[in-house]
C-alpha atoms as a PDB file:
ATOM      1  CA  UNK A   1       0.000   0.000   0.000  1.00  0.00           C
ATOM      2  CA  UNK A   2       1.018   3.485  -0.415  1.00  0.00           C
ATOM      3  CA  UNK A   3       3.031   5.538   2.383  1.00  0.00           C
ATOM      4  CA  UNK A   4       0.254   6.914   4.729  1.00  0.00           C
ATOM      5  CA  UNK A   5      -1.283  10.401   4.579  1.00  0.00           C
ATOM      6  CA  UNK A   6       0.704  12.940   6.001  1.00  0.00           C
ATOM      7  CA  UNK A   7      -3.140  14.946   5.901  1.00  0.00           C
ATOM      8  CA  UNK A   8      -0.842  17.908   5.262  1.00  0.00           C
ATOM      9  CA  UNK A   9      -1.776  20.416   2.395  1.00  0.00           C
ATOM     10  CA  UNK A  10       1.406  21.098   0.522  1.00  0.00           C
ATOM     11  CA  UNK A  11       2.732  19.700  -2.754  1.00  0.00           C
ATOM     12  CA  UNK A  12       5.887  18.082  -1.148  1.00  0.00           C
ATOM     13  CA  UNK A  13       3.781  16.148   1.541  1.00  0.00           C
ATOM     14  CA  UNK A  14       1.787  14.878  -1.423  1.00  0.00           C
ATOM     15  CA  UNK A  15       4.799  14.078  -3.725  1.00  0.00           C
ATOM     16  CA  UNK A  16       6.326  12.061  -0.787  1.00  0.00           C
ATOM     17  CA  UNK A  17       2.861   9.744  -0.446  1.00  0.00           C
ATOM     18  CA  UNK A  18       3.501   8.976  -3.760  1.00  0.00           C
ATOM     19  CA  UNK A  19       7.319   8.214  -4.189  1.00  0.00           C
ATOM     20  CA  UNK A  20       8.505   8.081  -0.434  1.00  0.00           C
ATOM     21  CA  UNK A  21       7.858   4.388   0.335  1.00  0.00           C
ATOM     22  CA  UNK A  22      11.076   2.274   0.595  1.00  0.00           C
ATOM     23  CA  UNK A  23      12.811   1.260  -2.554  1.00  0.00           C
ATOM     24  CA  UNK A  24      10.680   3.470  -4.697  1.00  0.00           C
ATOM     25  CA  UNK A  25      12.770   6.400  -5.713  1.00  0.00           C
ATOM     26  CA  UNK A  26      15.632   3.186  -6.263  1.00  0.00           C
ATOM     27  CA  UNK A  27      13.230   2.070  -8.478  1.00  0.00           C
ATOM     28  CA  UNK A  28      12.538   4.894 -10.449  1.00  0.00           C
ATOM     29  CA  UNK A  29      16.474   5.255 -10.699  1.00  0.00           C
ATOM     30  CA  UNK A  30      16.969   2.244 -12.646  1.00  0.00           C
ATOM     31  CA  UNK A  31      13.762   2.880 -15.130  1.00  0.00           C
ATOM     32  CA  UNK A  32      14.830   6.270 -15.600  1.00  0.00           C
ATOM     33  CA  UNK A  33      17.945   4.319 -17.500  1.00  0.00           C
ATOM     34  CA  UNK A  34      16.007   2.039 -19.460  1.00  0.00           C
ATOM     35  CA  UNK A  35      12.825  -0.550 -18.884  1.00  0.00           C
ATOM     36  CA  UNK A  36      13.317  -3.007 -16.752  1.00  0.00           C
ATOM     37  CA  UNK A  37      12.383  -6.529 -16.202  1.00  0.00           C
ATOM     38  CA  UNK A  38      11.103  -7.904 -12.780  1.00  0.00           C
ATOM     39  CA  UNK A  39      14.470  -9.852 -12.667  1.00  0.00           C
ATOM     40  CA  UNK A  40      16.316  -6.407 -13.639  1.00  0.00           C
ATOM     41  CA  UNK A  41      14.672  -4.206 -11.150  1.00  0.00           C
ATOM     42  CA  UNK A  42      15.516  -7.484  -8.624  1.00  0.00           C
ATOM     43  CA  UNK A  43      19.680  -8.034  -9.742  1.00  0.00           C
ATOM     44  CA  UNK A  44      19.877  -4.029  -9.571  1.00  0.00           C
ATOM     45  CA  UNK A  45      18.389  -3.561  -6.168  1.00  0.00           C
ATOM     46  CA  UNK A  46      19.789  -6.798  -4.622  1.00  0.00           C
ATOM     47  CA  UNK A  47      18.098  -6.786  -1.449  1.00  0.00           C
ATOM     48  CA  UNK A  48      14.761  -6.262  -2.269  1.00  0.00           C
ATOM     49  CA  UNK A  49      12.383  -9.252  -1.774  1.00  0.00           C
ATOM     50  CA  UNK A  50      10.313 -10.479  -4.656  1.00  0.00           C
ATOM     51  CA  UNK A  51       7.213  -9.767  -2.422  1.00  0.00           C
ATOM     52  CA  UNK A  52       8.453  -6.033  -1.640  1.00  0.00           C
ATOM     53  CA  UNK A  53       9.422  -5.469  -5.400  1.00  0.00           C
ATOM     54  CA  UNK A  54       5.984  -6.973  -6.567  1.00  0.00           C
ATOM     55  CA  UNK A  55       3.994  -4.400  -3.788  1.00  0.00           C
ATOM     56  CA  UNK A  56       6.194  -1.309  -5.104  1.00  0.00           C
ATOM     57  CA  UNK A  57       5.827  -1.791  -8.851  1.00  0.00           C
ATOM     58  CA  UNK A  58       1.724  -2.074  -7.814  1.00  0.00           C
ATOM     59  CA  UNK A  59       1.881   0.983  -5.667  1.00  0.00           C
ATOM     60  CA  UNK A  60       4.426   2.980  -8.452  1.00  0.00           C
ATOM     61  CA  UNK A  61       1.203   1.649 -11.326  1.00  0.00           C
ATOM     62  CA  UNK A  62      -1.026   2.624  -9.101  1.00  0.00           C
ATOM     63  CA  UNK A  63       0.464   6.252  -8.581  1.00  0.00           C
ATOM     64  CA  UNK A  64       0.679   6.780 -11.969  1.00  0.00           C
ATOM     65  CA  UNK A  65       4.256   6.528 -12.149  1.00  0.00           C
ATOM     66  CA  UNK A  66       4.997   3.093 -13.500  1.00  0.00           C
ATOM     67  CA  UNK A  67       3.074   1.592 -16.569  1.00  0.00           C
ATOM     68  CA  UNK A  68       3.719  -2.267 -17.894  1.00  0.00           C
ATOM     69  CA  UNK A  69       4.277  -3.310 -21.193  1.00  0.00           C
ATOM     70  CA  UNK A  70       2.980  -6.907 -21.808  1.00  0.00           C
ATOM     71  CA  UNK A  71       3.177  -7.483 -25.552  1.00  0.00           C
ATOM     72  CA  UNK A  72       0.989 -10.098 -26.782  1.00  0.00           C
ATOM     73  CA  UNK A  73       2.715 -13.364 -27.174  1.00  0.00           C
ATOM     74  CA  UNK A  74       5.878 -12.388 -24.774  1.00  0.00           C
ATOM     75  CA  UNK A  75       5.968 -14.053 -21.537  1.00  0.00           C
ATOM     76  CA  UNK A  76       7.694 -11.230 -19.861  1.00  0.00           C
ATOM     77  CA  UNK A  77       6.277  -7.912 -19.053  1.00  0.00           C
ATOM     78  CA  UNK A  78       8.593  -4.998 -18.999  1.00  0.00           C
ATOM     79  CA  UNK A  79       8.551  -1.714 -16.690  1.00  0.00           C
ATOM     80  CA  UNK A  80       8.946   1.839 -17.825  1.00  0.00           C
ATOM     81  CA  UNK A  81       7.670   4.857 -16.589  1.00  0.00           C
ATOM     82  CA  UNK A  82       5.064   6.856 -17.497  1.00  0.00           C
ATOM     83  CA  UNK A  83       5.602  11.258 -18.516  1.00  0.00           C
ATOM     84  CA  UNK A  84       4.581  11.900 -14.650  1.00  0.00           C
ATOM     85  CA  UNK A  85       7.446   9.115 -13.817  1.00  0.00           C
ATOM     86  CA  UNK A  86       9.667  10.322 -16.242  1.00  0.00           C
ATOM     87  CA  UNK A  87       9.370  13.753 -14.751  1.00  0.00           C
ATOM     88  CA  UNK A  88      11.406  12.272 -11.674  1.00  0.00           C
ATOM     89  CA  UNK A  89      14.552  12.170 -13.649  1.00  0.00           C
ATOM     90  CA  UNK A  90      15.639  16.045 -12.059  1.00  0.00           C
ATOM     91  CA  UNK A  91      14.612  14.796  -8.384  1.00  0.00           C
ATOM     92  CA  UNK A  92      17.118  11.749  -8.674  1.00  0.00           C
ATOM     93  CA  UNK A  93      19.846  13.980  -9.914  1.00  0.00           C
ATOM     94  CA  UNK A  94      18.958  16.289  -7.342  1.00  0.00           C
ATOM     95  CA  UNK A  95      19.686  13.659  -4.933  1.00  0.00           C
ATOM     96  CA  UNK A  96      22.668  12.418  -6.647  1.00  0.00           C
ATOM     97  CA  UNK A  97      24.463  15.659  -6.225  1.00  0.00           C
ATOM     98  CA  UNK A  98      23.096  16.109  -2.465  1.00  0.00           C
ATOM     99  CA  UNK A  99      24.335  12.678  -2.145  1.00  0.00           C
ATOM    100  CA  UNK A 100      28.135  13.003  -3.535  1.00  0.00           C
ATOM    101  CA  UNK A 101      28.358  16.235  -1.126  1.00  0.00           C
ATOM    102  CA  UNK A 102      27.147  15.351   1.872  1.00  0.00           C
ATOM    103  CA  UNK A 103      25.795  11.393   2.243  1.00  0.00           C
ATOM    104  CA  UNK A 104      28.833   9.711   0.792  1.00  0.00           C
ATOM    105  CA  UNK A 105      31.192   7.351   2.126  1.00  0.00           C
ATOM    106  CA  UNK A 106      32.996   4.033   1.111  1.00  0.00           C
ATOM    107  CA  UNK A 107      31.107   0.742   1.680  1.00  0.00           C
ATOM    108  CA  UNK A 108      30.526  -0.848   4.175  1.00  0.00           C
ATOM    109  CA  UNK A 109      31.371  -4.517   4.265  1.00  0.00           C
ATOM    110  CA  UNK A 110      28.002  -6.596   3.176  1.00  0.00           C
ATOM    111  CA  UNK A 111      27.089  -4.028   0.885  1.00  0.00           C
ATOM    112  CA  UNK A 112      26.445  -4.788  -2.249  1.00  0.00           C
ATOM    113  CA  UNK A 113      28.395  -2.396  -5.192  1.00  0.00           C
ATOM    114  CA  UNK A 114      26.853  -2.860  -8.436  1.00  0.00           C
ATOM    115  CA  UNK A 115      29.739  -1.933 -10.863  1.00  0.00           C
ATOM    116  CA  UNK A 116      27.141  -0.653 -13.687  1.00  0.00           C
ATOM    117  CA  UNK A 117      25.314   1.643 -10.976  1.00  0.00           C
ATOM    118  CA  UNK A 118      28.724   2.856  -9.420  1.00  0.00           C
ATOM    119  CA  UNK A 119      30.156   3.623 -13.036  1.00  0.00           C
ATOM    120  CA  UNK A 120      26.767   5.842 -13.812  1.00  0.00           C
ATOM    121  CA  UNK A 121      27.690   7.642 -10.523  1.00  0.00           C
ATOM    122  CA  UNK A 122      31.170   8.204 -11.185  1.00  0.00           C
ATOM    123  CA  UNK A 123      30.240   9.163 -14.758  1.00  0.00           C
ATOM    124  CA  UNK A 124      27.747  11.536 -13.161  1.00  0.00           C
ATOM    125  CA  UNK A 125      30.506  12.931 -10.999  1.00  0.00           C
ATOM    126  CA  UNK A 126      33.260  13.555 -12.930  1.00  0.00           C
ATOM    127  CA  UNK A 127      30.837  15.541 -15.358  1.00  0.00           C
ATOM    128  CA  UNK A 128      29.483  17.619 -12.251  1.00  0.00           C
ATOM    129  CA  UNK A 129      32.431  18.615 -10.718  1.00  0.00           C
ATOM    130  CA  UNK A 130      34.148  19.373 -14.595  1.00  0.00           C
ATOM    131  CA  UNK A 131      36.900  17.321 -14.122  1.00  0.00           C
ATOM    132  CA  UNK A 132      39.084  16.708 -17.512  1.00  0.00           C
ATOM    133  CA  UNK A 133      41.669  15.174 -18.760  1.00  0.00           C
ATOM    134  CA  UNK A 134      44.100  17.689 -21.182  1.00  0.00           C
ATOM    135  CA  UNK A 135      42.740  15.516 -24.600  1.00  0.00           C
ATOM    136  CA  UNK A 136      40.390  12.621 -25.103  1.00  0.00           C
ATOM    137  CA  UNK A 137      41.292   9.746 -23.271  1.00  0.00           C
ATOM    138  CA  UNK A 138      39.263   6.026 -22.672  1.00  0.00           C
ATOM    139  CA  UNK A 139      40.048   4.218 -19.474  1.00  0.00           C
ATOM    140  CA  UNK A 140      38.844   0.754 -19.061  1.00  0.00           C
ATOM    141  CA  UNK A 141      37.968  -0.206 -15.816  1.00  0.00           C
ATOM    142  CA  UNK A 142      38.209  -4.201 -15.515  1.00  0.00           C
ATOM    143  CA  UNK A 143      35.938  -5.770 -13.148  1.00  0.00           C
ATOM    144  CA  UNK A 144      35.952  -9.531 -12.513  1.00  0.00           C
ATOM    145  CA  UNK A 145      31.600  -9.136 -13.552  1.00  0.00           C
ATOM    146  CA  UNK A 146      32.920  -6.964 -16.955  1.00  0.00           C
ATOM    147  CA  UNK A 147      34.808  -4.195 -18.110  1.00  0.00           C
ATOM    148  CA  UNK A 148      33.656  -0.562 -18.581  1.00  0.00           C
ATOM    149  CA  UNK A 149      34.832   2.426 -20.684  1.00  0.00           C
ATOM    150  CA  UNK A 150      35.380   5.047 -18.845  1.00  0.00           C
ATOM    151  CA  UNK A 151      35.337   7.693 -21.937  1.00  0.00           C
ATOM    152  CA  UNK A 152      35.978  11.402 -22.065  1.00  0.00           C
ATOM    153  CA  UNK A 153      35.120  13.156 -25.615  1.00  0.00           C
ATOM    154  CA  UNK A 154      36.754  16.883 -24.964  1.00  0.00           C
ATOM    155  CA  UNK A 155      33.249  17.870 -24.050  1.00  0.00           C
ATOM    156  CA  UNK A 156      32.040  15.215 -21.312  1.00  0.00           C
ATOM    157  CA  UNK A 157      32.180  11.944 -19.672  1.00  0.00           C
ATOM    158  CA  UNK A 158      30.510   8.657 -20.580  1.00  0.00           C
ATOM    159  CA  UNK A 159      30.840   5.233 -19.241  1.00  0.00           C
ATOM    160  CA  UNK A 160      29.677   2.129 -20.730  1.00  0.00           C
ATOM    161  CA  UNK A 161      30.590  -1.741 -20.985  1.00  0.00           C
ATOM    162  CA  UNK A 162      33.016  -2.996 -23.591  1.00  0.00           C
ATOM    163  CA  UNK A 163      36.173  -4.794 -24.101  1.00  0.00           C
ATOM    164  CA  UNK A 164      39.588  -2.674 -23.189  1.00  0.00           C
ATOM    165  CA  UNK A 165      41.440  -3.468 -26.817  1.00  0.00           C
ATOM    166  CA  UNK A 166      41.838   0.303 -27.443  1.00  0.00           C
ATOM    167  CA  UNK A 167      42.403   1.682 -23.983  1.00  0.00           C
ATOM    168  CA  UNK A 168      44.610   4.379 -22.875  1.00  0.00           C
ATOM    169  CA  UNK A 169      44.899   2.910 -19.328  1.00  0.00           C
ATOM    170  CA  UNK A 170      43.816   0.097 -17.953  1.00  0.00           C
ATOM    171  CA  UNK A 171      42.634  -0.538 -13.661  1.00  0.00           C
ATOM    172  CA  UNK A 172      42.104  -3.947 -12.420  1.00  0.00           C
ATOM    173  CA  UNK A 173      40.313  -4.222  -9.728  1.00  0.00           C
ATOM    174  CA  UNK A 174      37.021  -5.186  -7.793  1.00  0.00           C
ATOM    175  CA  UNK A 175      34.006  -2.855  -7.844  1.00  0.00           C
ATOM    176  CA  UNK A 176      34.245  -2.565  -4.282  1.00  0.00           C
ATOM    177  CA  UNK A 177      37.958  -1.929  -4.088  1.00  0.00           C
ATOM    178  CA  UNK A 178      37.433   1.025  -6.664  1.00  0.00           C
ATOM    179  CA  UNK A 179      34.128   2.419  -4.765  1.00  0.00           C
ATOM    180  CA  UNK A 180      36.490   2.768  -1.798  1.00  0.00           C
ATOM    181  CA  UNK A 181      39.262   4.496  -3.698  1.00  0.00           C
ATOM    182  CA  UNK A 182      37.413   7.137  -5.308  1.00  0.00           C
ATOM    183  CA  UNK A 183      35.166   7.734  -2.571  1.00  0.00           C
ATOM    184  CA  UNK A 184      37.540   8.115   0.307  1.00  0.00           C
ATOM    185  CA  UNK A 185      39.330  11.505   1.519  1.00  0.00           C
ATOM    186  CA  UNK A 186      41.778  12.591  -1.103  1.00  0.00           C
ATOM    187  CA  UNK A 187      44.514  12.333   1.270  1.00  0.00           C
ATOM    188  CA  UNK A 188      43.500   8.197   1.780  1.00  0.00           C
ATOM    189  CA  UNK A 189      43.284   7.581  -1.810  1.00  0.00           C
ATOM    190  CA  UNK A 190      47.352   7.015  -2.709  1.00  0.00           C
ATOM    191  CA  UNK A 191      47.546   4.287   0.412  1.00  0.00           C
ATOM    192  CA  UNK A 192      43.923   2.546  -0.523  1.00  0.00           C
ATOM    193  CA  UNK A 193      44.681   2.438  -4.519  1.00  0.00           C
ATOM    194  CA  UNK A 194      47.970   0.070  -3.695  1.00  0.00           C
ATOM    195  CA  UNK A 195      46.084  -2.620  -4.718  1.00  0.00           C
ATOM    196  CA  UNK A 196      45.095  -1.234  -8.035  1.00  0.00           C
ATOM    197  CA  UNK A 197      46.373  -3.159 -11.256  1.00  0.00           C
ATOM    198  CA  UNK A 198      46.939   0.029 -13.910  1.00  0.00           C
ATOM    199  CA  UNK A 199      48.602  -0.394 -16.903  1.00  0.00           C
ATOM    200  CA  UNK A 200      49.441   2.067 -19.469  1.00  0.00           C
ATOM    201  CA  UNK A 201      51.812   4.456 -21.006  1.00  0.00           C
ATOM    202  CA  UNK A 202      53.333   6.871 -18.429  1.00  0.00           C
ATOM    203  CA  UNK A 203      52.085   9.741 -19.316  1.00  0.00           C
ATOM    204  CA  UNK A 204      48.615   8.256 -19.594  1.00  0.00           C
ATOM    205  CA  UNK A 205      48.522   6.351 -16.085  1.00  0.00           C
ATOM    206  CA  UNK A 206      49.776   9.854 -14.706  1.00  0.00           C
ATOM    207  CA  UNK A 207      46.444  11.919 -16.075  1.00  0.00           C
ATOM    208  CA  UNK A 208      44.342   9.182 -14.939  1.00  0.00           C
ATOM    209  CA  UNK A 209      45.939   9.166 -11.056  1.00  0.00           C
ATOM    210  CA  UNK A 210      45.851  13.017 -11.143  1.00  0.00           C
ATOM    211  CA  UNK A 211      42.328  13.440 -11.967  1.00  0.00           C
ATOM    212  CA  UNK A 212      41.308  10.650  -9.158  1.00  0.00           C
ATOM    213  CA  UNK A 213      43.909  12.730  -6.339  1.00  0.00           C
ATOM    214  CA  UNK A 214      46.086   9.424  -6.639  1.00  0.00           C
ATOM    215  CA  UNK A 215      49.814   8.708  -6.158  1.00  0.00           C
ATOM    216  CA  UNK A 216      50.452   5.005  -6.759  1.00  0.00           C
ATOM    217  CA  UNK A 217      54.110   3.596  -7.024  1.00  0.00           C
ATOM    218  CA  UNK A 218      53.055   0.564  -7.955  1.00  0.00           C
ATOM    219  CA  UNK A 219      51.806   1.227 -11.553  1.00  0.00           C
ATOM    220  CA  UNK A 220      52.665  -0.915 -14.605  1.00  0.00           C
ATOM    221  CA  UNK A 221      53.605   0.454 -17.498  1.00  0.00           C
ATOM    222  CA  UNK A 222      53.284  -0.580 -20.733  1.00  0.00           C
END
């Protein structure tokens, strides 16, 4: 069921009954991406029950927010949301930035780091805060689950999955390793990215530590 009345007259007491249930603005996150799947929406927000997913979707439908597309003849029904949902998309960015500037912090141990939604948020950062690298440059960031392209054009940053054949540099490392690195103090980052595989031509590896506040000995050239 929806989150109770707040029986208060103002717009933001009425846009919270809506969205302000558990897991729904996480929800609206992911479809603001792309539709989603039931088993998506479920890998994506890892600890969400089946039972809890199922009642939020309802309750999103319900609201207006969240609309299902079951084509005839397909067994699976797809999630996407609808112009009121889609309208979110400033609210989560809002909450992105509020987030990177005052809520965030390394994770904890038993929390799960999704590397596609902690690539979209470093993406998302790098582009906020206007940090460049003196040309174009691709970095490939090379998870054991997949590797991503970290890409910037001259203009801004993207980030997307791919194979690292044409990268200028080249981390290996765990999602959670590189969560820690990039979201710890500045003056932590040098001693916490020891463990950081990065391979690349000199000059390369040394843009790539100096936009991330990093000064690792251990780098491999190649």
């Amino acid at each position: 069921m929806l989150a109770q009345s707040y029986r208060h007259f103002c717009p933001v007491a009425r846009a919270i009954e809506k969205i302000g249930d558990k897991w729904s603005l996480l929800i609206i996150r992911d479809l603001l991406r792309e539709p989603q799947r039931f088993t998506d929406l479920i890998g994506s927000l890892s600890n969400i029950t089946p039972k809890w997913l199922t009642q939020r979707l309802r309750d999103l439908e319900a609201a207006g927010i969240v609309k299902r597309d079951k084509k005839p003849g397909r067994r699976e029904v797809w999630y996407d949301l609808t112009p009121a949902g889609r309208e979110l998309g400033p609210v989560i960015e809002a909450l992105m930035v509020w987030g990177f500037r005052w809520a965030m912090r390394p994770p904890v141990p038993g929390e799960v780091v999704h590397p596609d939604l902690m690539m979209r948020g470093l993406t998302f950062s790098l582009n906020k805060r206007g940090k460049q690298p003196a040309q174009t440059a691709t970095w490939a960031m090379r998870f054991p689950q997949a590797t991503y392209a970290l890409s910037f054009d001259g203009e801004g940053w993207t980030s997307r999955k791919q194979d690292d054949s044409e990268a200028d540099v080249t981390v290996t490392t765990t999602p959670e390793i590189w969560a820690t690195v990039f979201s710890s103090p500045r003056s932590e980052r040098s001693r916490l990215a020891e463990t950081l595989q990065i391979e690349g031509a000199p000059e390369n590896v040394a843009e790539f530590m100096n936009i991330f506040g990093i000064q690792h000995k251990g780098t491999a050239n190649t």
